[in-house]
C-alpha atoms as a PDB file:
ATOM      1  CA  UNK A   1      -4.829  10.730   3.727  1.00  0.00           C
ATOM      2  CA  UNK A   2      -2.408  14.019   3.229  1.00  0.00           C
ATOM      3  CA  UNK A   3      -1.709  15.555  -0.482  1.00  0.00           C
ATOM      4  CA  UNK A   4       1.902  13.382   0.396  1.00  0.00           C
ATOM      5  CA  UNK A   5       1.095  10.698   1.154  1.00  0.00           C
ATOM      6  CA  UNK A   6      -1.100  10.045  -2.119  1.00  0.00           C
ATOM      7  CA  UNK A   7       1.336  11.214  -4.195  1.00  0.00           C
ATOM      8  CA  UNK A   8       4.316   9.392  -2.149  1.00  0.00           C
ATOM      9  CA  UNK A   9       2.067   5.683  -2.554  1.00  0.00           C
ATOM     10  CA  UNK A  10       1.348   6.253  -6.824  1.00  0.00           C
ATOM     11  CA  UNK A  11       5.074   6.468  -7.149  1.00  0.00           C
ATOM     12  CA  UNK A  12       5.198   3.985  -4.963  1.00  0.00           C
ATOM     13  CA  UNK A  13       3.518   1.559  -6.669  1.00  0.00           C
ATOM     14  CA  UNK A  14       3.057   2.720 -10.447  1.00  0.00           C
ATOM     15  CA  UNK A  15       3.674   0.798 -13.508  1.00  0.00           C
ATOM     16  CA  UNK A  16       5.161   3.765 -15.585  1.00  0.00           C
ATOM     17  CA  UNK A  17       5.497   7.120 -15.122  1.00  0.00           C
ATOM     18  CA  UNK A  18       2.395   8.424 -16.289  1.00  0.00           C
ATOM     19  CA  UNK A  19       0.492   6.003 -14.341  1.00  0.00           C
ATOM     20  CA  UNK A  20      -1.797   6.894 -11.770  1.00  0.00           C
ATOM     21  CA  UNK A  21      -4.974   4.396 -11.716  1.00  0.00           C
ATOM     22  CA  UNK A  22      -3.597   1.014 -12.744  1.00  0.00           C
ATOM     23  CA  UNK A  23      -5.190  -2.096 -10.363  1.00  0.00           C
ATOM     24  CA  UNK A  24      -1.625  -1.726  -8.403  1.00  0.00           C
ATOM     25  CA  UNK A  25      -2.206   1.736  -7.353  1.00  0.00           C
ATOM     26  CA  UNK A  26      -5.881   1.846  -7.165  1.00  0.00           C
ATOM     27  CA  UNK A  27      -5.546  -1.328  -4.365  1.00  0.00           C
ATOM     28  CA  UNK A  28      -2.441   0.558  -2.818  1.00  0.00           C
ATOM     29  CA  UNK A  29      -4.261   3.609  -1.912  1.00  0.00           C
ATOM     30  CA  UNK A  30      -7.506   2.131  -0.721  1.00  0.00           C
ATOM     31  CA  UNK A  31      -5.061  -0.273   0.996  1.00  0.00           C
ATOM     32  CA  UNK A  32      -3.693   3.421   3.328  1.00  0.00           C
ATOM     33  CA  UNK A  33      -7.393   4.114   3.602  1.00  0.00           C
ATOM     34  CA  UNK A  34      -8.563   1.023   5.007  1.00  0.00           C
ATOM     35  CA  UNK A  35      -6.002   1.058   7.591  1.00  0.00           C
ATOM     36  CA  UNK A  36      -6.487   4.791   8.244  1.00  0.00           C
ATOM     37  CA  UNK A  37     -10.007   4.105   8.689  1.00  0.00           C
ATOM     38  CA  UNK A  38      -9.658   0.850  10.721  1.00  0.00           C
ATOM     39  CA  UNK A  39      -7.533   3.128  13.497  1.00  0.00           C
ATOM     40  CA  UNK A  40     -10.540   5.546  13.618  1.00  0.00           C
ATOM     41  CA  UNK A  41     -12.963   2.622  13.801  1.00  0.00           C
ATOM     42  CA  UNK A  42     -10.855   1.627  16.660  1.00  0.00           C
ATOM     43  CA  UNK A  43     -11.424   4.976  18.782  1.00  0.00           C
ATOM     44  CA  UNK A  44     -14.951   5.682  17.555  1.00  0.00           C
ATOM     45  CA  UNK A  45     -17.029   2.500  17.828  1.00  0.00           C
ATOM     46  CA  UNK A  46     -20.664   4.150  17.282  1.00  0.00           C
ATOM     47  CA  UNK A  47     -19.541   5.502  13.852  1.00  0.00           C
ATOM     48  CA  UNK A  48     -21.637   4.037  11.571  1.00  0.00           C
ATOM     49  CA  UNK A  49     -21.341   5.794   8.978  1.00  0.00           C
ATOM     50  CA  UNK A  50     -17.074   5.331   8.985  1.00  0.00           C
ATOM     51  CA  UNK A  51     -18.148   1.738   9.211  1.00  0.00           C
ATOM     52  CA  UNK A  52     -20.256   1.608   6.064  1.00  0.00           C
ATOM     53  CA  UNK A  53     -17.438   3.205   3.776  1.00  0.00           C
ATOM     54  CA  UNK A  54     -14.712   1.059   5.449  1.00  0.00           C
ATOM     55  CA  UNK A  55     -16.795  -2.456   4.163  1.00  0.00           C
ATOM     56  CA  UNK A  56     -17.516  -0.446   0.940  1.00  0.00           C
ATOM     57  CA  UNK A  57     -13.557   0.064   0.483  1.00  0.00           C
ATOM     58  CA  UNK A  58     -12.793  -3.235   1.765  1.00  0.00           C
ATOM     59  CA  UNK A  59     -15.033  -5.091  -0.905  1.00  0.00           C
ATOM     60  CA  UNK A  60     -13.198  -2.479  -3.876  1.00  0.00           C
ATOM     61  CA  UNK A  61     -10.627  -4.037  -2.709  1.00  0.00           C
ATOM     62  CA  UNK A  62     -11.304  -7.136  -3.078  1.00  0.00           C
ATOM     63  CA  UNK A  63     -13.070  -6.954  -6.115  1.00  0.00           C
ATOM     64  CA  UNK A  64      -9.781  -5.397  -7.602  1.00  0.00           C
ATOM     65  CA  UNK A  65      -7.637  -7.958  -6.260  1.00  0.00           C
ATOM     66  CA  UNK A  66      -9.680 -10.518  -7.970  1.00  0.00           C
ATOM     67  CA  UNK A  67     -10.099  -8.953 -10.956  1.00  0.00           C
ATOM     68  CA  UNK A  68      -6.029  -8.906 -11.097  1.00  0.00           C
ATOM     69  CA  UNK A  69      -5.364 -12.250 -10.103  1.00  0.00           C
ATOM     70  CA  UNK A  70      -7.506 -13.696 -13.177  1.00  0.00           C
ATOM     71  CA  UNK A  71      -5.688 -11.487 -15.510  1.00  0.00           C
ATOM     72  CA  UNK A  72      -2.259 -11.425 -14.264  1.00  0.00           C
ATOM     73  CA  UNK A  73      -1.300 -13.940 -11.280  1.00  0.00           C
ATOM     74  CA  UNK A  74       2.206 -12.837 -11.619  1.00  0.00           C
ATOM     75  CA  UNK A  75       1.367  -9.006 -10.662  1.00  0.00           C
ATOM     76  CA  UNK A  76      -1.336  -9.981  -8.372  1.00  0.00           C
ATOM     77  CA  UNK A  77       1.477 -12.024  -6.111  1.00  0.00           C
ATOM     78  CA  UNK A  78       4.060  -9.131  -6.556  1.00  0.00           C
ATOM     79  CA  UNK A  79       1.309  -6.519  -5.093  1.00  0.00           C
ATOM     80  CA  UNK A  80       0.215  -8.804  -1.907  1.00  0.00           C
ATOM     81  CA  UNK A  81       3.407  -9.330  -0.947  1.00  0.00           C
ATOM     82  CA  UNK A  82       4.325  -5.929  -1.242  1.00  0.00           C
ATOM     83  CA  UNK A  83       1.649  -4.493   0.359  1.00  0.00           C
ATOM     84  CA  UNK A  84       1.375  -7.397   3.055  1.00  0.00           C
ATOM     85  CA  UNK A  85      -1.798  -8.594   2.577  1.00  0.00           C
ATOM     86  CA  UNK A  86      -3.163 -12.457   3.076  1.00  0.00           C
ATOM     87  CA  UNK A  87      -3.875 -14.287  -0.136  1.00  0.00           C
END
């Protein structure tokens, strides 16, 4: 993920303007990684090690999203529908 794109997805998807690692944000961007790295996955099959960081981001993810929806359902709703993901 490009200097741009980062930068593009926190505005995206802060909560203020000085925000740059609220649960929104942090699930956003691993959110473009995951689907960066599932398109290389696709290509490179044998790459192991790709593989182990894409099920490390995929349970941050996770864990993020869960820790959101017990705090704040409201938000947590908001973000998966924004960023298209199943509940």
């Amino acid at each position: 993920m490009d200097k741009e794109t980062k930068t593009q997805t926190i505005k995206e998807f802060q909560r203020s303007s000085e925000d740059v690692g609220s649960c929104e944000v942090q699930v956003a961007l691993l959110t473009k990684r995951i689907l960066e790295l599932t398109e290389h996955m696709k290509v490179n099959k044998k790459d192991h090690s790709s593989r182990r960081g894409l099920v490390a981001m995929v349970n941050n993810r996770r864990r993020l999203l869960q820790y959101l929806q017990s705090t704040d359902n409201a938000r947590y709703v908001t973000l998966i529908k924004r960023l298209g993901l199943r509940r």
